[in-house]
C-alpha atoms as a PDB file:
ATOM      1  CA  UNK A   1      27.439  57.495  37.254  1.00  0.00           C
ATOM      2  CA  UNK A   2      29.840  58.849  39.810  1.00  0.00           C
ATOM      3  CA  UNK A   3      33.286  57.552  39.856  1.00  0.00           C
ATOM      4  CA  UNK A   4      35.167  58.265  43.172  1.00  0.00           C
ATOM      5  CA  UNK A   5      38.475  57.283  41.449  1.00  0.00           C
ATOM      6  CA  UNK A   6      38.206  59.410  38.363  1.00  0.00           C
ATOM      7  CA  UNK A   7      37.330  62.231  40.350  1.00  0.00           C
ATOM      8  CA  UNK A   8      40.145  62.324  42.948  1.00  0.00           C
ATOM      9  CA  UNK A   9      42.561  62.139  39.603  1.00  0.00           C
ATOM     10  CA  UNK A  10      40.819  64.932  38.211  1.00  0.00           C
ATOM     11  CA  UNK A  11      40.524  67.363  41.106  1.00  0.00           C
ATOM     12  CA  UNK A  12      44.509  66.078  41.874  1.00  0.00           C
ATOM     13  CA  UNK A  13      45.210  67.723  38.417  1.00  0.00           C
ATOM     14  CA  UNK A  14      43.449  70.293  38.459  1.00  0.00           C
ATOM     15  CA  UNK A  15      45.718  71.114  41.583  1.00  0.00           C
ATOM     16  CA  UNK A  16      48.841  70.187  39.991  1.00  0.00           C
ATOM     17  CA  UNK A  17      49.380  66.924  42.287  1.00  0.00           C
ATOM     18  CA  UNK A  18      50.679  63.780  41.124  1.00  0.00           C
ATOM     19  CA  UNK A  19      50.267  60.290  42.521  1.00  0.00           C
ATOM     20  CA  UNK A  20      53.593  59.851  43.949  1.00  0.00           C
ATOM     21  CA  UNK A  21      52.638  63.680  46.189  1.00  0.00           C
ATOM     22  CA  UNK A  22      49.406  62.542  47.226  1.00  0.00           C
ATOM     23  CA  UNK A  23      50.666  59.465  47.854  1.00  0.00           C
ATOM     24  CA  UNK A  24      53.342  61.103  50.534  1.00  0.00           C
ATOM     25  CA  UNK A  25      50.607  63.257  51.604  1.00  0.00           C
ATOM     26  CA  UNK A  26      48.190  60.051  52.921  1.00  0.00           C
ATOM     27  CA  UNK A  27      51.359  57.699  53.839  1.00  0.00           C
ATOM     28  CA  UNK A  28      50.516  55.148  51.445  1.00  0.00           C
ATOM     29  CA  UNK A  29      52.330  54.151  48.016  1.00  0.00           C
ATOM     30  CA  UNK A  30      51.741  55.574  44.636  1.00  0.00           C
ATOM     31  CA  UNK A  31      50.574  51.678  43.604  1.00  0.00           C
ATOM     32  CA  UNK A  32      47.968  52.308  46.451  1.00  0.00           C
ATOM     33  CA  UNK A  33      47.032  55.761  45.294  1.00  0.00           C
ATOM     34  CA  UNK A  34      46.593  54.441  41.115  1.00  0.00           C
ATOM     35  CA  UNK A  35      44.351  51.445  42.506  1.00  0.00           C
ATOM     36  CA  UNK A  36      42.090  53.982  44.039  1.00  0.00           C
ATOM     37  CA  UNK A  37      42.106  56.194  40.746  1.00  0.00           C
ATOM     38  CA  UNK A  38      40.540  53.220  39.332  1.00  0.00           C
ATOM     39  CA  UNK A  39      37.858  52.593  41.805  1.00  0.00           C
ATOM     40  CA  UNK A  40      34.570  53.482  41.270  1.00  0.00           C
ATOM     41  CA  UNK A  41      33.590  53.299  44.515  1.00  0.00           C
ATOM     42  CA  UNK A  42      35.601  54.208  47.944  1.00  0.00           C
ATOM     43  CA  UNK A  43      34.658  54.015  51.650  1.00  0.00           C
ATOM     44  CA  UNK A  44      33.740  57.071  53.591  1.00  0.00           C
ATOM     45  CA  UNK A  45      37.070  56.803  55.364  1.00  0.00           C
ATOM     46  CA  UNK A  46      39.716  57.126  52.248  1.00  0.00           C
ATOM     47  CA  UNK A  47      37.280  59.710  51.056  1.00  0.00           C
ATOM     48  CA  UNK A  48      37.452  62.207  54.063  1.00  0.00           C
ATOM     49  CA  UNK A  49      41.653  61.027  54.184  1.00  0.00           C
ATOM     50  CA  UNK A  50      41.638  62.244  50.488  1.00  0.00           C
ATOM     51  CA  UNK A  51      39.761  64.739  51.220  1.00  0.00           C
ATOM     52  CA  UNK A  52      41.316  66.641  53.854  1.00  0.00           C
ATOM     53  CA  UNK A  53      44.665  65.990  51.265  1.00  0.00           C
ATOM     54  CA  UNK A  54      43.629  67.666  48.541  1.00  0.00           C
ATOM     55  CA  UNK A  55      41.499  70.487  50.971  1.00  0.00           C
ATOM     56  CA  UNK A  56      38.304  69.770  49.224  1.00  0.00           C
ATOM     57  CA  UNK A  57      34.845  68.604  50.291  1.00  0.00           C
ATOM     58  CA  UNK A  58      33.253  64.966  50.107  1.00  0.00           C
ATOM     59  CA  UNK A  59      30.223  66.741  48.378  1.00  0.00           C
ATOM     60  CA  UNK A  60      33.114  67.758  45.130  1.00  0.00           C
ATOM     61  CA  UNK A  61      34.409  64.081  45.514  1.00  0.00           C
ATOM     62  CA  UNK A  62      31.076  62.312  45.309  1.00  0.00           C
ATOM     63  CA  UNK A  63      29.474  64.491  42.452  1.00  0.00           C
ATOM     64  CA  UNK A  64      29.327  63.561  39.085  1.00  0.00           C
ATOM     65  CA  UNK A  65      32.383  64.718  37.190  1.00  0.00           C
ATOM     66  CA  UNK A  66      30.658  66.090  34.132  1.00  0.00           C
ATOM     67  CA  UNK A  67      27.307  67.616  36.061  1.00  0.00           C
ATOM     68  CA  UNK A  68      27.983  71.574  37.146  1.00  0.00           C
ATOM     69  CA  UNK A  69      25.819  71.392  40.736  1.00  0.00           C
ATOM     70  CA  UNK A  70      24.617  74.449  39.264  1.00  0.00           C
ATOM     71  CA  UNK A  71      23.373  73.214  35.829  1.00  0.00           C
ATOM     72  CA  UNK A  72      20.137  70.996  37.744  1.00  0.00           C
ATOM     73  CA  UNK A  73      17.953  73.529  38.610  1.00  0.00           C
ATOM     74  CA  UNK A  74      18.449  74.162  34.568  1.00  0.00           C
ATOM     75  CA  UNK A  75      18.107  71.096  32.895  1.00  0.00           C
ATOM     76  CA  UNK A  76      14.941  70.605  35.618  1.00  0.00           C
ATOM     77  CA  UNK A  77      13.212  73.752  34.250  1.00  0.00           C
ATOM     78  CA  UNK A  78      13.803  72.523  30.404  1.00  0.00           C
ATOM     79  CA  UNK A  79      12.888  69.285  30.981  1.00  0.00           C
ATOM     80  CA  UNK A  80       9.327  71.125  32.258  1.00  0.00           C
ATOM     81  CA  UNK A  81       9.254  72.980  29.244  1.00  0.00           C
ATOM     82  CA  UNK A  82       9.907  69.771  26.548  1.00  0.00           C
ATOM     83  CA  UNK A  83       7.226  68.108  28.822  1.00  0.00           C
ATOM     84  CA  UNK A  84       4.671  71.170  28.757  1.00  0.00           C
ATOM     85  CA  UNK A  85       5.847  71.504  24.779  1.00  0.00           C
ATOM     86  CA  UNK A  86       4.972  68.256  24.141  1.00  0.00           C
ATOM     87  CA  UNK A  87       1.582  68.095  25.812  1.00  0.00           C
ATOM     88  CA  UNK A  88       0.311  71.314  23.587  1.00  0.00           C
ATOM     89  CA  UNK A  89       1.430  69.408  20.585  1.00  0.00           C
ATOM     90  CA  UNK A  90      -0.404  66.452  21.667  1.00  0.00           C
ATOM     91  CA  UNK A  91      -3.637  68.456  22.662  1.00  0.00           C
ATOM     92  CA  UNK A  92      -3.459  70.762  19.581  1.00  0.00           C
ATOM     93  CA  UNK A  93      -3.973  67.319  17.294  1.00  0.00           C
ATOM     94  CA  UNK A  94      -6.700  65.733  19.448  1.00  0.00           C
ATOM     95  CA  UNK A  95      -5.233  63.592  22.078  1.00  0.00           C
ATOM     96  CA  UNK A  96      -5.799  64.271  25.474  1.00  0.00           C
ATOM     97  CA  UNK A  97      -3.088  63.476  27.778  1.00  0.00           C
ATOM     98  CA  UNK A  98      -3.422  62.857  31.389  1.00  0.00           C
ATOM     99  CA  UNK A  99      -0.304  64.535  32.720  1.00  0.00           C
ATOM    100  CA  UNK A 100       0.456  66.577  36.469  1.00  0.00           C
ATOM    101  CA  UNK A 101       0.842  70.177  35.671  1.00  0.00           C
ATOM    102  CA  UNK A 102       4.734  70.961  36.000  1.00  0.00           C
ATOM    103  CA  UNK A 103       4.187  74.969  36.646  1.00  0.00           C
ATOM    104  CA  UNK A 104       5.647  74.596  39.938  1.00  0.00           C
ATOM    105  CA  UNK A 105       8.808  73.480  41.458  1.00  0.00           C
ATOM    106  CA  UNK A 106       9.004  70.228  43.001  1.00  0.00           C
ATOM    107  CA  UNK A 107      10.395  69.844  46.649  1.00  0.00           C
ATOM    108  CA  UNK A 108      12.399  67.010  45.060  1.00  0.00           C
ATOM    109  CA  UNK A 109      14.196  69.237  42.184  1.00  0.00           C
ATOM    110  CA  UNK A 110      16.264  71.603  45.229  1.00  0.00           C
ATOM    111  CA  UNK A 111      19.671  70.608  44.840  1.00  0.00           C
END
């Protein structure tokens, strides 16, 4: 699950930013700042003021912390082998599985 909060905190150490600098930065207090490092969820508007702070896009805000954008396409293409794996082992001993053919990459796997 995507956690706004967590991720501001992280990409504000990762640049070497504490609460009390971002806090200056957006005009609020570092009280305010914590309570939205605990928020899962923010509005659109703190997230393009935090944004434009820490010079990053909404897109590295709103993805999940611990998924590489990169890594998809991956696990996608693994997930169609396990799944084409899985349907030989179940033909080779007799039962017949009614499953789509995953050869091809679905419109819905693009990141």
């Amino acid at each position: 699950m995507i956690h706004h909060g967590k991720n501001l905190q992280r990409i504000a150490n990762e640049k070497g930013l504490n609460k009390t600098q971002i806090a200056k930065m957006l005009g609020k207090t570092s009280q305010s700042v914590d309570y939205d490092f605990k928020r899962e969820v923010l509005n659109i508007e703190t997230l393009k003021k935090y944004s434009q702070v820490l010079e990053i896009s909404l897109d590295k805000i709103q993805m999940d912390s611990k998924e590489n954008p990169n890594d998809y396409m991956a696990k996608y293409y693994k997930a169609i082998e396990e799944l084409n794996y899985l349907k030989g082992v179940l033909l080779k001993n007799g039962i017949r599985v009614d499953m789509p053919n995953f050869n091809r990459v679905s419109s819905y796997a693009t990141v």
